[in-house]
N, C-alpha and C. Protein backbone atom coordinates (compact mmCIF):
# COMPACT_ATOMS: atom_id res chain seq x y z
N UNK A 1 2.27 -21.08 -4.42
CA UNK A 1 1.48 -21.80 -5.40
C UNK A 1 0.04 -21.85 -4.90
N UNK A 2 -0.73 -21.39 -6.06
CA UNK A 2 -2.50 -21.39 -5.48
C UNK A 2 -2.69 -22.74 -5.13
N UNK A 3 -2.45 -23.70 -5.71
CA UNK A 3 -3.10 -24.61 -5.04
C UNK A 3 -2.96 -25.27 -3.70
N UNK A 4 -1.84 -25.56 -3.25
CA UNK A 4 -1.25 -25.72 -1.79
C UNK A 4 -2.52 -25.03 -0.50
N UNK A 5 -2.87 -24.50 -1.11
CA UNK A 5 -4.02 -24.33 0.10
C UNK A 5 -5.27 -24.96 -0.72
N UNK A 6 -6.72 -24.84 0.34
CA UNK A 6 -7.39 -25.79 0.15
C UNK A 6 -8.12 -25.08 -0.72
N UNK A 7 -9.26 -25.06 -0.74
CA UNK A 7 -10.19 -23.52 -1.75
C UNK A 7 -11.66 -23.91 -1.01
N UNK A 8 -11.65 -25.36 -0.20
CA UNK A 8 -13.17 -24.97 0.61
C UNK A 8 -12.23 -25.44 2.34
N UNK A 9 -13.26 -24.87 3.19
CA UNK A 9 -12.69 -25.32 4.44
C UNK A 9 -12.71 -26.56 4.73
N UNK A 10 -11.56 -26.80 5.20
CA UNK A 10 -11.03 -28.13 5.71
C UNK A 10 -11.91 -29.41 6.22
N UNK A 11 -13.14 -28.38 7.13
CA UNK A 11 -14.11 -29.42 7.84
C UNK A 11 -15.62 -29.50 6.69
N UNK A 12 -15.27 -29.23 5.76
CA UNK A 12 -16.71 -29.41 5.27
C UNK A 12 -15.90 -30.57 4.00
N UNK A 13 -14.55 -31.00 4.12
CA UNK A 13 -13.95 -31.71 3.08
C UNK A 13 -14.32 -33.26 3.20
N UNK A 14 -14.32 -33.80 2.30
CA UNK A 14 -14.06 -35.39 2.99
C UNK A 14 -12.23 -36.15 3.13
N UNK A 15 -12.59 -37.21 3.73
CA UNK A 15 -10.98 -37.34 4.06
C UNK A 15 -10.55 -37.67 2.24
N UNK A 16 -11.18 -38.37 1.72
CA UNK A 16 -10.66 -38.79 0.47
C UNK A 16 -11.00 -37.90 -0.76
N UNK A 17 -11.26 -36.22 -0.36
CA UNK A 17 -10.72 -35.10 -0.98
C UNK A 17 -9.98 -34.43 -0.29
N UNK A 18 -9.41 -34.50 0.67
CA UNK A 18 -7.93 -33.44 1.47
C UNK A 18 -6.87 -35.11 0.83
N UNK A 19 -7.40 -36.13 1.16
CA UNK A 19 -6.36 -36.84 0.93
C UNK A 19 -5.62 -36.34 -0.93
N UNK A 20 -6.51 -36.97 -1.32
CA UNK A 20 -6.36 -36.59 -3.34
C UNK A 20 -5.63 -35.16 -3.38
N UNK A 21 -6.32 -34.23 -2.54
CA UNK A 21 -5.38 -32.66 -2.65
C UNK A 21 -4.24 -33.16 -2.36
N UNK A 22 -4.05 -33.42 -1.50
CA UNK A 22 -2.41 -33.40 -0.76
C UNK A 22 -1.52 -34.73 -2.28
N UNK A 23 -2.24 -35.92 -2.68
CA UNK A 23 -1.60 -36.06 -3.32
C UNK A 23 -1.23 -35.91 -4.80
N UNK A 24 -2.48 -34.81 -5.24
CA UNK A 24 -2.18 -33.94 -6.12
C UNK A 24 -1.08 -32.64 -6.22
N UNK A 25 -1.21 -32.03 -5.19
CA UNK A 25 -0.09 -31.12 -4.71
C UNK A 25 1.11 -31.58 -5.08
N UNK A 26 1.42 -32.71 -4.19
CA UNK A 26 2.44 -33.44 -4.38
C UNK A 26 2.96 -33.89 -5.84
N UNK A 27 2.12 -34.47 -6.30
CA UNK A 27 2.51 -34.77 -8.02
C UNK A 27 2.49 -33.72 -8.08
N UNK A 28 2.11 -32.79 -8.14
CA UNK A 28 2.51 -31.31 -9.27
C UNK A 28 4.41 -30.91 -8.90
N UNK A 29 4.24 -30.71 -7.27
CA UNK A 29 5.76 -30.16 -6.52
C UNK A 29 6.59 -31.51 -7.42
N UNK A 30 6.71 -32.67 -7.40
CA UNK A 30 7.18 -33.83 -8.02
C UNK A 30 7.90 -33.60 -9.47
N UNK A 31 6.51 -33.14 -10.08
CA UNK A 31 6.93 -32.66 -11.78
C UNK A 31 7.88 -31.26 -11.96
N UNK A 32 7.31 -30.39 -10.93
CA UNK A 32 8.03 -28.80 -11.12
C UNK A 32 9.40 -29.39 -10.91
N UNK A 33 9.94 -29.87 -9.60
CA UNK A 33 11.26 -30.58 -9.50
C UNK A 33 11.47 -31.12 -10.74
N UNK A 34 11.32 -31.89 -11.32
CA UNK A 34 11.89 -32.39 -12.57
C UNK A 34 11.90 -31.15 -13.91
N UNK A 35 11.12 -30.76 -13.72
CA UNK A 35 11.50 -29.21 -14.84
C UNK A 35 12.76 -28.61 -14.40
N UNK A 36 12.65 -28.23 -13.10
CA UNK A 36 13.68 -27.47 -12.70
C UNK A 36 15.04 -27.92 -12.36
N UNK A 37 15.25 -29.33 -12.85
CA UNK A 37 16.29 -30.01 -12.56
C UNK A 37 16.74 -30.01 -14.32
N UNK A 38 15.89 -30.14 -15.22
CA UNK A 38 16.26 -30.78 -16.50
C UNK A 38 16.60 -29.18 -16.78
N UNK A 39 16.02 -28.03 -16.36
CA UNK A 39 16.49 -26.85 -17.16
C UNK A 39 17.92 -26.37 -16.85
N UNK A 40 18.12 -27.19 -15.38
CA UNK A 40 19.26 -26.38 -14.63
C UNK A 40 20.49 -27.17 -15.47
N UNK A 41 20.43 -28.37 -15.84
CA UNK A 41 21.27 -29.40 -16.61
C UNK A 41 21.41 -29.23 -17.75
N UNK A 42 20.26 -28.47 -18.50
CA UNK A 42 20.44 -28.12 -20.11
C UNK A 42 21.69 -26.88 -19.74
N UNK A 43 21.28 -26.27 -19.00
CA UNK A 43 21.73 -24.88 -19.03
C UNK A 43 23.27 -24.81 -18.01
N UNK A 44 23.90 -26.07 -17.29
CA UNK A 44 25.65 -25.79 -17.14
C UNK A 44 26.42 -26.71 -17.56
N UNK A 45 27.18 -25.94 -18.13
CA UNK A 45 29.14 -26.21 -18.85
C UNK A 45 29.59 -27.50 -17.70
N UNK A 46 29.18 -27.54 -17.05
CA UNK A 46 29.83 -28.76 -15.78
C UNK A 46 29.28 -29.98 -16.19
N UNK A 47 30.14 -31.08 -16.47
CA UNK A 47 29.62 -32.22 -16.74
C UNK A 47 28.50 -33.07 -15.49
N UNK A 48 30.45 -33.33 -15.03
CA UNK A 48 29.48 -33.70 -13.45
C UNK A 48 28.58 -33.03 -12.91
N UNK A 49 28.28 -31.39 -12.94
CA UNK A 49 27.15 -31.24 -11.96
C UNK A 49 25.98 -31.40 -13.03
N UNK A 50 25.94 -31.66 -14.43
CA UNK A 50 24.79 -31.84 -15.18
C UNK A 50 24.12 -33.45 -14.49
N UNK A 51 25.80 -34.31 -14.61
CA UNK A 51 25.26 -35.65 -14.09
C UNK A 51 24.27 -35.79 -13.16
N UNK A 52 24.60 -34.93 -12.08
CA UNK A 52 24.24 -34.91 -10.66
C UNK A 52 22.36 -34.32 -11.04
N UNK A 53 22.43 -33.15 -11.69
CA UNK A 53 20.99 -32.87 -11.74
C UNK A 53 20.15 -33.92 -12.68
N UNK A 54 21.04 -34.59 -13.48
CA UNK A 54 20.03 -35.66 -14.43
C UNK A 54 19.91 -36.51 -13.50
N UNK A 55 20.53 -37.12 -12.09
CA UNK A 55 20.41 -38.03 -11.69
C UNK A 55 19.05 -37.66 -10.56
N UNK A 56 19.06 -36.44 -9.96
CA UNK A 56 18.03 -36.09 -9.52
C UNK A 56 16.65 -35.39 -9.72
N UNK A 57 17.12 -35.47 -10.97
CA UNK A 57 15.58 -35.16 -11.91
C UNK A 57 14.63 -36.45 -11.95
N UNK A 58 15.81 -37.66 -12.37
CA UNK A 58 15.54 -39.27 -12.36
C UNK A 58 14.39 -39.44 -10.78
N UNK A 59 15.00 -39.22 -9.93
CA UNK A 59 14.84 -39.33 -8.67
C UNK A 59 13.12 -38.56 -8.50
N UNK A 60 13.10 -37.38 -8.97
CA UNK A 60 11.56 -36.54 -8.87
C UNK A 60 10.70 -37.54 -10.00
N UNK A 61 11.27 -37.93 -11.23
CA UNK A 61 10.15 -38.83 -11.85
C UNK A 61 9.80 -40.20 -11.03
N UNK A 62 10.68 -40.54 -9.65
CA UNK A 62 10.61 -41.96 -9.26
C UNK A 62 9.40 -41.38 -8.43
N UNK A 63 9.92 -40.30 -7.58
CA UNK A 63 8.76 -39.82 -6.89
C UNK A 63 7.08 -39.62 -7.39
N UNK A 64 7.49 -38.70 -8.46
CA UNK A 64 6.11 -38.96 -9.31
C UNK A 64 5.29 -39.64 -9.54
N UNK A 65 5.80 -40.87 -10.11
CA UNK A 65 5.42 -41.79 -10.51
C UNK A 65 4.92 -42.81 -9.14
N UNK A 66 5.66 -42.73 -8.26
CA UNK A 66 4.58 -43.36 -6.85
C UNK A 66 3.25 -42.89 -6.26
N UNK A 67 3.97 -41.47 -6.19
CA UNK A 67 2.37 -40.62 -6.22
C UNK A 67 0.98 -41.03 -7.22
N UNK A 68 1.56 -41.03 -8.48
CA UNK A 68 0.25 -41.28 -9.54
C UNK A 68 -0.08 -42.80 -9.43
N UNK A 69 0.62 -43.52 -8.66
CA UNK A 69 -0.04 -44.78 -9.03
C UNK A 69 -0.55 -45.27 -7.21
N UNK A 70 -0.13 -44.23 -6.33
CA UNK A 70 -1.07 -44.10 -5.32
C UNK A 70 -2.25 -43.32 -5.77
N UNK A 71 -2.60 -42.41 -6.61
CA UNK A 71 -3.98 -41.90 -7.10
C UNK A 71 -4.50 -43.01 -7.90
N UNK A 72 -3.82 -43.57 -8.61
CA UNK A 72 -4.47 -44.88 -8.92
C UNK A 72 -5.28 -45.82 -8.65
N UNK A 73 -5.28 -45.96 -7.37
CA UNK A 73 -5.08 -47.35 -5.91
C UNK A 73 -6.32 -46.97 -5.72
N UNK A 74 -6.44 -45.34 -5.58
CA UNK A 74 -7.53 -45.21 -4.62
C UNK A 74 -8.53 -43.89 -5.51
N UNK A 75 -8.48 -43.86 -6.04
CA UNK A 75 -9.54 -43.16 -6.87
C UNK A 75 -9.73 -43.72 -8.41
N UNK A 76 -10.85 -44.30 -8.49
CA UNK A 76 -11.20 -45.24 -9.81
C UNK A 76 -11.17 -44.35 -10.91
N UNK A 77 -12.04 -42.95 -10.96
CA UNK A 77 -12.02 -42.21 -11.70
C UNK A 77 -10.61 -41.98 -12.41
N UNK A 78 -9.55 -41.68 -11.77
CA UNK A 78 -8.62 -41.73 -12.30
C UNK A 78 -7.87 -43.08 -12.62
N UNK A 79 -8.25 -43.61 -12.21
CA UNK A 79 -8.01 -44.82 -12.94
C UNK A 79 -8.32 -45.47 -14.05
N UNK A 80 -9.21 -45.24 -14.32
CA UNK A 80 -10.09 -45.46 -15.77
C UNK A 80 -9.51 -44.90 -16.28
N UNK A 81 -9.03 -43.45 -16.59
CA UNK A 81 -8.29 -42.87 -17.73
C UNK A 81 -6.86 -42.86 -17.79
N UNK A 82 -6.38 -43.09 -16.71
CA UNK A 82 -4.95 -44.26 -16.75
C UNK A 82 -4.73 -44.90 -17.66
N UNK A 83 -5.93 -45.96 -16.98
CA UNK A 83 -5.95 -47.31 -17.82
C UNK A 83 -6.09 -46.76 -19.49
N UNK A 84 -7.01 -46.05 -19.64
CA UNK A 84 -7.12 -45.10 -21.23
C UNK A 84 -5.98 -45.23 -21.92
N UNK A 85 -5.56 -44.52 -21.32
CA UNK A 85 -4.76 -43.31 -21.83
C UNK A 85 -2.75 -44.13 -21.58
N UNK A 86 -2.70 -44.58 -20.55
CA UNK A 86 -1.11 -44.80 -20.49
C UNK A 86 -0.69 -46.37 -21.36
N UNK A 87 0.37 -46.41 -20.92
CA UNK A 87 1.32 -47.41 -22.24
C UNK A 87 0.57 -47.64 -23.47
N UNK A 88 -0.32 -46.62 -24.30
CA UNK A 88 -0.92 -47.11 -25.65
C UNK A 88 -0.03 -46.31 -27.06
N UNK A 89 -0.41 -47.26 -28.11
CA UNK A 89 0.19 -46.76 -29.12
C UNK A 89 -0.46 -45.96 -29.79
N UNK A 90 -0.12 -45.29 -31.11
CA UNK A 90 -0.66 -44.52 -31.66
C UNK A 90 -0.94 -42.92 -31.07
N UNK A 91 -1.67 -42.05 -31.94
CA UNK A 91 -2.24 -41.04 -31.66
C UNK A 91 -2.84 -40.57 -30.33
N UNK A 92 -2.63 -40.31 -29.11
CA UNK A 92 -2.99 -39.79 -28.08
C UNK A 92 -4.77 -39.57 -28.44
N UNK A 93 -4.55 -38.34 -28.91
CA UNK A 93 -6.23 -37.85 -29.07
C UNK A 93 -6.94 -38.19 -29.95
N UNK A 94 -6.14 -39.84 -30.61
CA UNK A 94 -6.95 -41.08 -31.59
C UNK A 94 -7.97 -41.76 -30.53
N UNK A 95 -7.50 -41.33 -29.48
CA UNK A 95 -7.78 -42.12 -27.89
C UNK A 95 -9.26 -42.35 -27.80
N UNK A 96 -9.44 -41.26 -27.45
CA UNK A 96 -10.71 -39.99 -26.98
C UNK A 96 -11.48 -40.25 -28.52
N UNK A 97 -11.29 -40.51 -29.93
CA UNK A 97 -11.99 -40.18 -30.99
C UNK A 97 -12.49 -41.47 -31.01
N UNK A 98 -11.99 -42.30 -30.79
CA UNK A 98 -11.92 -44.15 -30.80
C UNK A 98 -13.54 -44.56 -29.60
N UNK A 99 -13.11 -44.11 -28.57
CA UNK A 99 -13.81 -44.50 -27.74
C UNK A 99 -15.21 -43.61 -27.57
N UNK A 100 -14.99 -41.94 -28.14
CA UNK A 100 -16.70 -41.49 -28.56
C UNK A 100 -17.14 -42.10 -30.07
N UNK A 101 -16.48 -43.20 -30.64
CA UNK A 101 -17.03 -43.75 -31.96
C UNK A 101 -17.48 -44.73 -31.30
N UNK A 102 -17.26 -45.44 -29.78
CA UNK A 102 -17.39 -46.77 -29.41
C UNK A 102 -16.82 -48.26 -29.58
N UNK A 103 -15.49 -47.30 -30.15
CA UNK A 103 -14.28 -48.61 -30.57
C UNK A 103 -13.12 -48.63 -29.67
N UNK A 104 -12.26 -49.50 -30.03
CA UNK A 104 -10.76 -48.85 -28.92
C UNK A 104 -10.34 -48.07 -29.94
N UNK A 105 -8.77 -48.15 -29.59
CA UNK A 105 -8.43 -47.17 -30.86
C UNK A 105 -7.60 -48.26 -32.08
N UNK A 106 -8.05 -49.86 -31.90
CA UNK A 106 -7.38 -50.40 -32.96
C UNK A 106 -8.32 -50.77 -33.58
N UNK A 107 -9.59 -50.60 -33.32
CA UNK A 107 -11.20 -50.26 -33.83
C UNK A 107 -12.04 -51.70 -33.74
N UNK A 108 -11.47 -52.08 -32.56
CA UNK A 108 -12.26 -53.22 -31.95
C UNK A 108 -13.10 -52.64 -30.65
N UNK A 109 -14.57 -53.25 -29.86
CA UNK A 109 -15.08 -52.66 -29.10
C UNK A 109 -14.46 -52.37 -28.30
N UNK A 110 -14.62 -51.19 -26.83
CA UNK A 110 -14.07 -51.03 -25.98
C UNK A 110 -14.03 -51.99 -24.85
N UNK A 111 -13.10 -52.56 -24.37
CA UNK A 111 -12.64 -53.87 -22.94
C UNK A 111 -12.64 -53.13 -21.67
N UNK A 112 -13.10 -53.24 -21.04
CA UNK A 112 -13.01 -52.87 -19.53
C UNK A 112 -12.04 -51.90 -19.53
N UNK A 113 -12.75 -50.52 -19.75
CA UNK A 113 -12.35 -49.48 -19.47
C UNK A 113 -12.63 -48.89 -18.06
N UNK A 114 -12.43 -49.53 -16.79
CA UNK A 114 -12.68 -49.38 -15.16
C UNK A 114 -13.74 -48.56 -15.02
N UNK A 115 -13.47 -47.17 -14.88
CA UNK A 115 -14.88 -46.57 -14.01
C UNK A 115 -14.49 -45.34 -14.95
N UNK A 116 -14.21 -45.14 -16.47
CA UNK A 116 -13.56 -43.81 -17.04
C UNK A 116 -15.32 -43.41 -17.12
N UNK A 117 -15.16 -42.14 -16.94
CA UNK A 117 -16.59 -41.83 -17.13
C UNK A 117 -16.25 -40.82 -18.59
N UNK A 118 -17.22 -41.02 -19.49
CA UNK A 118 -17.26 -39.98 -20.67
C UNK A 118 -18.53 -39.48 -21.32
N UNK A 119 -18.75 -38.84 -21.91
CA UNK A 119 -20.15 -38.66 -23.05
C UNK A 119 -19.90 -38.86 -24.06
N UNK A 120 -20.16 -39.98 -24.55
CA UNK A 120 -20.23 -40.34 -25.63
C UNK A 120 -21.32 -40.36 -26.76
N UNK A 121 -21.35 -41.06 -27.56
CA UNK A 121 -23.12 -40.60 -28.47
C UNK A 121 -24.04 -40.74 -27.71
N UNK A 122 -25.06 -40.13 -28.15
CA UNK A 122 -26.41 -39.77 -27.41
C UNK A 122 -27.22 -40.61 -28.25
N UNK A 123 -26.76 -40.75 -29.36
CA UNK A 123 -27.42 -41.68 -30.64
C UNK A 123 -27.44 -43.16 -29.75
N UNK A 124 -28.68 -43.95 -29.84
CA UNK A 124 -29.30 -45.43 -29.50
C UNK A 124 -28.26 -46.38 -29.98
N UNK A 125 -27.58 -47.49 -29.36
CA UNK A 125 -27.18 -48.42 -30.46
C UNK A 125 -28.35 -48.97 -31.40
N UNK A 126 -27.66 -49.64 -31.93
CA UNK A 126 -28.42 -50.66 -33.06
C UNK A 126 -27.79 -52.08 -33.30
């Protein structure tokens, strides 16, 4: 996998970009496991060994999901669009249309959206 290695040298990195690689890496290896567990389970006649791979597919989303909310912890940037973007209702990319109009997406102003950085209008308020 290209990314597993670094793409600049190691000593010109900072610790809290080798750190973010490594736990980006990781969420990705995290998710592929769970693909490759849910395809192997669609795809055999064996009950029990389907059980067994749904139960350890379960297991790569637990993993996952620690990883992303250690990127959470420690990088704001991603945190802001976390905060965006996860447990909301509606339209996904109502998201993103809501917040370059300068509303949320239930079309009240935007609330402490952390550190999401975006471009939004260039147009002045009023």
């Amino acid at each position: 996998m290209s990314s597993e290695a670094l793409h600049a040298p190691r000593e010109v990195l900072s610790q809290e970009a080798r750190l973010l690689h490594n736990a980006i890496t990781s969420l990705m290896e995290e998710l592929e496991a769970v693909d490759w567990y849910r395809q192997r389970a669609d795809d055999t006649e064996d009950e029990a060994l389907r059980e067994i791979l749904l139960h350890n597919m379960r297991e790569e989303m637990e993993h996952a999901s620690m990883v992303l909310e250690w990127i959470r912890r420690t990088n704001a940037d991603f945190a802001g669009h976390l905060k965006t973007y996860l447990f909301t209702d509606g339209p996904i990319t109502g998201i993103e249309k809501a917040i370059e109009a300068g509303q949320s997406a239930g079309g009240a102003p935007p609330s402490n959206r952390g550190s999401l950085v975006t471009i939004g209008s260039l147009k002045e308020a009023r």
